[in-house]
Structures are given as C-alpha cells and as structure tokens.
Protein backbone atom coordinates (compact mmCIF):
# COMPACT_ATOMS: atom_id res chain seq x y z
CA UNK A 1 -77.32 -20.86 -63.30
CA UNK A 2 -76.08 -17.44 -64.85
CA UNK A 3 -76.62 -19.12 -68.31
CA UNK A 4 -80.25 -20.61 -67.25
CA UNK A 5 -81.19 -17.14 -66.44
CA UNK A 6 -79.34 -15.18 -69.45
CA UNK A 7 -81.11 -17.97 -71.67
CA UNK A 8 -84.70 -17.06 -70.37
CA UNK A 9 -84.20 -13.31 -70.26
CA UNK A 10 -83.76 -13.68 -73.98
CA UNK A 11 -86.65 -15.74 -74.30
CA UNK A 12 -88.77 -13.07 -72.99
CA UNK A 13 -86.97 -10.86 -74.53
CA UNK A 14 -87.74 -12.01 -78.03
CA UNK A 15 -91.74 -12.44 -76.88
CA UNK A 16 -91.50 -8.95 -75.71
CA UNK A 17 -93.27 -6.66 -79.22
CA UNK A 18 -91.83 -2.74 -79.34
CA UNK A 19 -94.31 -0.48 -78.35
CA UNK A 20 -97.00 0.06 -81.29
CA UNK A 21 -96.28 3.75 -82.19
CA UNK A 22 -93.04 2.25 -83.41
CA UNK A 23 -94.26 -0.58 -85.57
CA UNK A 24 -93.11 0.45 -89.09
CA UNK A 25 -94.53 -1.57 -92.24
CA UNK A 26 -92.79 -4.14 -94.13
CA UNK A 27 -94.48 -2.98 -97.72
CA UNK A 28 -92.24 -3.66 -101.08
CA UNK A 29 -92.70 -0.15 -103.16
CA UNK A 30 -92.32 -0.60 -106.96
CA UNK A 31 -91.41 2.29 -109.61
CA UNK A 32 -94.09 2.28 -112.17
CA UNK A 33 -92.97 2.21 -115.61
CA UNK A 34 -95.23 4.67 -116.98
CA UNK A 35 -98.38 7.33 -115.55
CA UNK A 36 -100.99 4.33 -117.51
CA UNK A 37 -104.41 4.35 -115.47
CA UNK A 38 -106.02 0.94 -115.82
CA UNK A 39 -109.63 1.67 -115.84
CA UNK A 40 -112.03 -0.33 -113.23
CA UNK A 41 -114.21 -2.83 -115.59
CA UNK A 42 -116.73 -3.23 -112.33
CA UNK A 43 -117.68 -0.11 -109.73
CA UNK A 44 -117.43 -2.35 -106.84
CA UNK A 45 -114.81 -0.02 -105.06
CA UNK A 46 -115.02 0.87 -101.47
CA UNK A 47 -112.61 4.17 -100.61
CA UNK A 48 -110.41 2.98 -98.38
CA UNK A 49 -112.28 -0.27 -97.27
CA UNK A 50 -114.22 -0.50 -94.33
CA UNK A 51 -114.30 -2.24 -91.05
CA UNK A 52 -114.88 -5.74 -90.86
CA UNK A 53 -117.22 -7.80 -88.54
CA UNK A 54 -115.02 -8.55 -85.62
CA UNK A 55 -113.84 -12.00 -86.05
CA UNK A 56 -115.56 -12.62 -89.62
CA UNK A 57 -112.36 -13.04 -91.23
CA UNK A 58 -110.72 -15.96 -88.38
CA UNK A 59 -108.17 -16.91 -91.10
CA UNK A 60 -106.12 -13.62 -90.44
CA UNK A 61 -103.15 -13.22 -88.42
CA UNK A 62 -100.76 -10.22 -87.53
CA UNK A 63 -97.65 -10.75 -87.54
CA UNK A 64 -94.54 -8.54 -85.79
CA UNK A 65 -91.44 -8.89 -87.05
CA UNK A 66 -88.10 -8.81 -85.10
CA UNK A 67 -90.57 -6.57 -82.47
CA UNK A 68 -90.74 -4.11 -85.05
CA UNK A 69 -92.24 -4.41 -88.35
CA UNK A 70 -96.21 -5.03 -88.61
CA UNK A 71 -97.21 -7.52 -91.67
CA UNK A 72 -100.24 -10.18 -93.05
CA UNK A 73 -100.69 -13.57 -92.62
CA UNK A 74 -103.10 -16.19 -93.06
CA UNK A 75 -103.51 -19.41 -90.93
CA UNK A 76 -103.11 -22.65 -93.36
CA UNK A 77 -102.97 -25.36 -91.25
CA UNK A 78 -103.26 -25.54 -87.33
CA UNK A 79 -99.56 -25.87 -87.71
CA UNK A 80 -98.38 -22.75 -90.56
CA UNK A 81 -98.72 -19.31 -91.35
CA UNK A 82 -98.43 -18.09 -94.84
CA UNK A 83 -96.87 -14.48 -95.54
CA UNK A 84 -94.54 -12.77 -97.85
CA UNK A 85 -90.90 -13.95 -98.19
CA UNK A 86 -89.92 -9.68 -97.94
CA UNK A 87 -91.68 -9.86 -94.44
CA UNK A 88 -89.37 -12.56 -93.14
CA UNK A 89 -86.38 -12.50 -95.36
CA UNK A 90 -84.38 -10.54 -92.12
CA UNK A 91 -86.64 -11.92 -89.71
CA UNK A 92 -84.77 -13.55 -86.27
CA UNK A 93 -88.28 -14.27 -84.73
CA UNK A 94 -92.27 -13.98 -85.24
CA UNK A 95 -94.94 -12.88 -82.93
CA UNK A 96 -98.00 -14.38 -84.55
CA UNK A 97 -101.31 -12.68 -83.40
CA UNK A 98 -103.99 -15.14 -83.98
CA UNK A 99 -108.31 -14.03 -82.76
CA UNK A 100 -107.59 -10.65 -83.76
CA UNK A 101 -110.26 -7.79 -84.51
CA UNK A 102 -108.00 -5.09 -82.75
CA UNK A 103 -104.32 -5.41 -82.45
CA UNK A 104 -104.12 -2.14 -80.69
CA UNK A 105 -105.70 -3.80 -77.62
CA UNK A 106 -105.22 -7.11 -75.69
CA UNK A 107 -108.30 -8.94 -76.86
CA UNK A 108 -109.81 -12.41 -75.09
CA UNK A 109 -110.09 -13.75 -78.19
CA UNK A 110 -106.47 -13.12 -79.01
CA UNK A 111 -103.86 -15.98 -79.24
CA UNK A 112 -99.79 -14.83 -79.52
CA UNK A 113 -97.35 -17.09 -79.73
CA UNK A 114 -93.47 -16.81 -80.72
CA UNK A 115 -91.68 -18.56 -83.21
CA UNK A 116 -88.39 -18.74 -85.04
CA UNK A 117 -88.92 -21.65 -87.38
CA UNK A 118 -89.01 -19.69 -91.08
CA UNK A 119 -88.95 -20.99 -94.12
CA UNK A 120 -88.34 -18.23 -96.75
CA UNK A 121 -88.75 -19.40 -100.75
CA UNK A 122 -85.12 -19.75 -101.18
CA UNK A 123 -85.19 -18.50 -104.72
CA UNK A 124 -87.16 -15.46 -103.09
CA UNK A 125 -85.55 -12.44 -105.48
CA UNK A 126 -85.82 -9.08 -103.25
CA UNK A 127 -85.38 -6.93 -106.84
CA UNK A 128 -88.17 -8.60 -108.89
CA UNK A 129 -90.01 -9.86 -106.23
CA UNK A 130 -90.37 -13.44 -107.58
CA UNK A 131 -91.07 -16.37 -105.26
CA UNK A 132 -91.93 -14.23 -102.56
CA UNK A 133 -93.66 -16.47 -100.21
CA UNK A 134 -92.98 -18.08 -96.82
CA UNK A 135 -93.90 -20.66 -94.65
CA UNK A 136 -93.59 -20.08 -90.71
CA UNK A 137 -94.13 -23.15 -88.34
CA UNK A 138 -96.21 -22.26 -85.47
CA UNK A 139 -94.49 -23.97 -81.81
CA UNK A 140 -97.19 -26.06 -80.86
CA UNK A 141 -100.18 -26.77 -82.98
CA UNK A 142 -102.84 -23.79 -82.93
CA UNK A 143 -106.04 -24.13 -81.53
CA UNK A 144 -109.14 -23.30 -83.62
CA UNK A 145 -112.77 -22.00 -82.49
CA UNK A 146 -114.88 -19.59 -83.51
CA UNK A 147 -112.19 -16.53 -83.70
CA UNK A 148 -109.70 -19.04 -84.86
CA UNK A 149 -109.61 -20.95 -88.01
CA UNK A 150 -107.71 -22.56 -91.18
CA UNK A 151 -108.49 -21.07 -94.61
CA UNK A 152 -108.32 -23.14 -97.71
CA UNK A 153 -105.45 -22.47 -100.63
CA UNK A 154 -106.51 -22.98 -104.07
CA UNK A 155 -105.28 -25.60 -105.83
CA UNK A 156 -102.79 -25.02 -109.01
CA UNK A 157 -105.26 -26.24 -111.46
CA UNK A 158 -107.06 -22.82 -111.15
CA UNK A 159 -107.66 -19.98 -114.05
CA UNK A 160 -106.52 -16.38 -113.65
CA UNK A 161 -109.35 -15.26 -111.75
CA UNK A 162 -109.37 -12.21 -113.93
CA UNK A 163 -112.24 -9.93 -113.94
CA UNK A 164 -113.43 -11.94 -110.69
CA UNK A 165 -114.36 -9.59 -107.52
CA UNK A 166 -111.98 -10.81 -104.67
CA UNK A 167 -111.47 -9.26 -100.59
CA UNK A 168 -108.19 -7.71 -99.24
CA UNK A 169 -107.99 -7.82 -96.06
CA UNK A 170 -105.60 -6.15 -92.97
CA UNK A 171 -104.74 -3.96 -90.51
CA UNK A 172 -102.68 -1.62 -93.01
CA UNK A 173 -103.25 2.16 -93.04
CA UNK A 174 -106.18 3.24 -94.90
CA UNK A 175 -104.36 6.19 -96.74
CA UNK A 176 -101.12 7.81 -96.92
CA UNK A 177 -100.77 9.37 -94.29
CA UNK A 178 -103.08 7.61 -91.80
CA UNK A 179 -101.92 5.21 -88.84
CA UNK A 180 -102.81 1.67 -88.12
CA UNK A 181 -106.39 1.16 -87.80
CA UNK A 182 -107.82 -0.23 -84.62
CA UNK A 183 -109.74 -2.92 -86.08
CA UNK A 184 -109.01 -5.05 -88.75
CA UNK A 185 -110.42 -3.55 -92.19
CA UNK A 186 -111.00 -4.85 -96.15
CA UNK A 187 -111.89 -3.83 -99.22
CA UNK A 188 -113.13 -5.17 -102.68
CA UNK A 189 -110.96 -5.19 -105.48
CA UNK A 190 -111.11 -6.89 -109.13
CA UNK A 191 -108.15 -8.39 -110.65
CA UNK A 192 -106.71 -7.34 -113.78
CA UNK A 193 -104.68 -9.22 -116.39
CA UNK A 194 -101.42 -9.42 -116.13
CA UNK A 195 -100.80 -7.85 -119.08
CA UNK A 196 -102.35 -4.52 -118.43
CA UNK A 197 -100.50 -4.50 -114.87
CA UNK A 198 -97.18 -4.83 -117.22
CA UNK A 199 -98.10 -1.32 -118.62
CA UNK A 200 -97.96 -0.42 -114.97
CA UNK A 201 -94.75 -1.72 -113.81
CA UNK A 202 -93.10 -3.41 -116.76
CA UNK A 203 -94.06 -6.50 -118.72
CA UNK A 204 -90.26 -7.90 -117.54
CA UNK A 205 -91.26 -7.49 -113.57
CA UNK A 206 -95.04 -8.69 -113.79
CA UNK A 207 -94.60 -12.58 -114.29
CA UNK A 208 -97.39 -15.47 -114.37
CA UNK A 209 -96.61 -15.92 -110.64
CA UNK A 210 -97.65 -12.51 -110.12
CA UNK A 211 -101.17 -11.73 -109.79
CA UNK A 212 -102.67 -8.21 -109.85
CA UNK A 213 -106.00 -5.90 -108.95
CA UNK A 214 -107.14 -2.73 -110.71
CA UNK A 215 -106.52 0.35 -107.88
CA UNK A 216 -108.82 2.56 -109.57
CA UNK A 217 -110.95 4.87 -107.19
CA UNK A 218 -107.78 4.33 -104.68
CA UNK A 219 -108.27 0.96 -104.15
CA UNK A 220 -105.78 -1.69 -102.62
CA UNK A 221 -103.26 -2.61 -100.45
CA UNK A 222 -101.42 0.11 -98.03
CA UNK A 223 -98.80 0.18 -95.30
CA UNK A 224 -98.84 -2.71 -92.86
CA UNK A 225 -100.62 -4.98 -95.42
CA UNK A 226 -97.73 -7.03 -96.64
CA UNK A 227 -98.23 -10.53 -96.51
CA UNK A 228 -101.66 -10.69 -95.94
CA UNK A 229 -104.15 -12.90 -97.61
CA UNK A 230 -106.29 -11.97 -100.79
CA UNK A 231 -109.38 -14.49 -100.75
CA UNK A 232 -112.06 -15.06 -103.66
CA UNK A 233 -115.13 -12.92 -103.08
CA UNK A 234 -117.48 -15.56 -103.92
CA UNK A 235 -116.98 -18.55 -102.02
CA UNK A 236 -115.25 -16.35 -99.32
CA UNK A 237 -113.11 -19.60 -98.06
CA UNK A 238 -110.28 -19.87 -100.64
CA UNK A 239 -107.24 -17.89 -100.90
CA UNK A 240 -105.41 -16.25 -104.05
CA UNK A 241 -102.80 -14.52 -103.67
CA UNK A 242 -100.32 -12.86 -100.64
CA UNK A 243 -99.92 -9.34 -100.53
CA UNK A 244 -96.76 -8.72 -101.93
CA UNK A 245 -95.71 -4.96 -103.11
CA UNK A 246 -97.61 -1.34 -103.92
CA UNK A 247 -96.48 1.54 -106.09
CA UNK A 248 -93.81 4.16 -105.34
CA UNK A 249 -96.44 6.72 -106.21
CA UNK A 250 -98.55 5.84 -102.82
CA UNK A 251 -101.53 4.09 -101.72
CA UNK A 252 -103.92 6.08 -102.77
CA UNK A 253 -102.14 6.90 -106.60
CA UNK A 254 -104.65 4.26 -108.34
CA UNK A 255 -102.64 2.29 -109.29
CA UNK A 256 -102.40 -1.78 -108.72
CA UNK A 257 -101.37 -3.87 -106.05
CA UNK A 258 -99.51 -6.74 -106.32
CA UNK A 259 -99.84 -10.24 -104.82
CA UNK A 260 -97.84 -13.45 -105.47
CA UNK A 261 -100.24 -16.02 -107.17
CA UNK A 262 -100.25 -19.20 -105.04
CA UNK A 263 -102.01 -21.56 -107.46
CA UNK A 264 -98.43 -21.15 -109.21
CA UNK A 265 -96.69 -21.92 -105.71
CA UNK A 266 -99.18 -24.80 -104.70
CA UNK A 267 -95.93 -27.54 -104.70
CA UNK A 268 -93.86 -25.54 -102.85
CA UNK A 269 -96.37 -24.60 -100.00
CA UNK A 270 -97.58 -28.94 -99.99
CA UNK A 271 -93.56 -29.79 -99.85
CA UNK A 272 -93.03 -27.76 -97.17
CA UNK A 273 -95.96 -27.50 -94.61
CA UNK A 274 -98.53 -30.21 -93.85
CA UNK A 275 -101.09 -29.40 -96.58
C-alpha cells in the first residue's frame, strides 16, 4: 500500500507544471561569426509579430519541460509531437498543452496530457546543433476538433524554399526583455540561403539540414520559441522547419534564426512515428 501511494504521488507529481513566473526558455544561443547584416529582399516584416486569431493555428502545442522549461511543438499525427532535440535532450517528462490561445490561463479548449515516451535524434550534436529534432509519443491518441488538429510535414523531395515568405509561430517573448505573452503570437519571415546565413554564424555550423530566415527589422524567433513549428506562408498547412537556435547578440540584434530543415529529416520522422 505505501508503494501504491508513493507511486501515485509521483504521478501527480510529474503532471504537476512549476508555477509560470518560473518557466525559463529552452532557446540554443549561437556566437555569430562576424557583425554581417543580411539585408531583407521582401518588406514583409512585422516588429515583433502580432497576435494570432485564437485557435487559427490548431497545429501548435506548448510544451513544459521537466515542470520548468517552456518550448514549441507541433502536432503530427493524433499520436506525436514534433520539437527540438535541445528541448528534450534532459527531459524526464512532457506536459503537452494542446487547444491553446493562452497558456497563462486554463482554457476550455485546452487539452494537457503527460508523457515520458521521447525519442531524441540520437546523433542530436548539442555543439553544432545537427539532427536536432525529436519525436514525443503522446499516452493515448489525441483527439482533434476545431482547436485541435494535425499539420502536414513536407515531404523530402522539396526545394530550399528560399526567398519564399513563411509564419513563425509561439508563445516566446516578443523582445528582450519582455515576458511570455498571453496569447499565442507570429510573425512573417523570409528565408535566406544558406550561404549568406554562413556569413552569420560560420559556413562550418550552417549545414544543408539547417534552414534559415533573414531577421532584418528584428524579426524572428525569441525566448520560449524553441521547438516550435515554421509553416509555408502560402498554403498555410505544411511545415518547414523546427525552431532550433537564435543569436548570442539577442532577439531583437537582426540577425537570423535558425530552424532544422525537416524535408532533410523526412526518414527519420516516417521510421519513427506513424507518418
């Protein structure tokens, strides 16, 4: 009996998130080589991003880490989230927050569930950030409706998508110094070729499984947005890359954030989920 009860007080225990003033981000910061400024090709910027539509994005999901750490994630299958291998490397245990708009409050729409079942790219490098990518197996199959839903990976046999306008999306801060929004927030961005992101942070650290957009007019990803989805801005259904590091200098410094390209990762994600 005195196990039975130890063994569900840790239960809850895990299911129980830290308070949110103490969520801390999970972001990847990356010394730029040199003070280069790649110059926006299209004005499309939006300061900061903006608010979303509550619910327009149902692909989205928070995720805490170990109770702690705030990061991205995108619903794949009613069965897997996709994130960054740097969000879960260390991870004992998930809360995935599915229906989101505000993760600040308890929303009807919202969906939690706990889970421990990780699968981390095992050739994941924390120094040059290769292969980072993860899988994480949901404990019972979610749900979907209206504020829930699947989005679509694109397939390996994709170009670059360079030049092409494509949507960040999260519930990272919006500058520096500012705190986790309510609601959840994106922002346009362009990618850049991976060449010109080299003369950012290094033509040896930029790889082809890397993927890139300009951060001109401070522009990009920001605390609390690891792991979270970058989508076409088209179509608005497939995804590109997973948020994977920002620069040393800051959010708002201009320059690029950097995603893992899943076209090149496409295997990996089929072999291990149920894509």
């Amino acid at each position: 009996m005195v196990g039975l009860c130890l063994l569900t007080f840790l239960r809850i225990a895990m299911a129980l998130p830290a308070p949110r003033l103490l969520w801390k981000s999970e972001n990847i910061y990356v010394d730029p080589i040199s003070n280069y400024t790649a110059p926006q090709p299209i004005d499309r910027r939006i300061f900061g991003g903006y608010e979303v539509e509550p619910h327009s994005r149902p692909y989205q999901v928070a995720l805490l880490i170990n109770g702690r750490s705030l990061c991205g994630g995108s619903l794949i299958s009613v069965n897997f989230v996709l994130t960054a291998a740097h969000c879960t490397t260390n991870a004992s245990y998930v809360q995935m927050v599915f229906g989101a708009h505000n993760i600040l409050a308890e929303e009807p729409t919202q969906v939690r569930v706990t889970s421990a079942d990780i699968i981390n790219h095992p050739d994941f490098n924390s120094r040059s950030l290769n292969n980072d990518i993860a899988l994480i197996q949901t404990p019972r199959s979610i749900v979907t409706n209206s504020y829930i839903q699947t989005i679509d990976l694109v397939p390996s046999t994709v170009g670059t998508y360079v030049g092409y306008t494509v949507i960040l999306t999260g519930w990272g801060t919006t500058s520096n110094s500012s705190s986790i929004p309510s609601g959840l927030h994106e922002v346009q961005l362009v990618v850049m070729h991976n060449s010109v992101c080299g003369k950012v942070y290094g033509t040896d650290f930029v790889k082809p499984t890397h993927l890139c957009t300009y951060g001109s007019g401070t522009v990009g990803g920001c605390n609390g947005d690891s792991g979270g989805p970058l989508i076409d801005g088209y179509y608005l259904k497939y995804q590109i890359g997973i948020t994977s590091f920002i620069s040393s200098n800051g959010c708002e410094s201009g320059d690029p954030t950097g995603y893992t390209r899943i076209s090149t990762f496409r295997p990996w994600i089929d072999a291990n989920s149920d894509l």
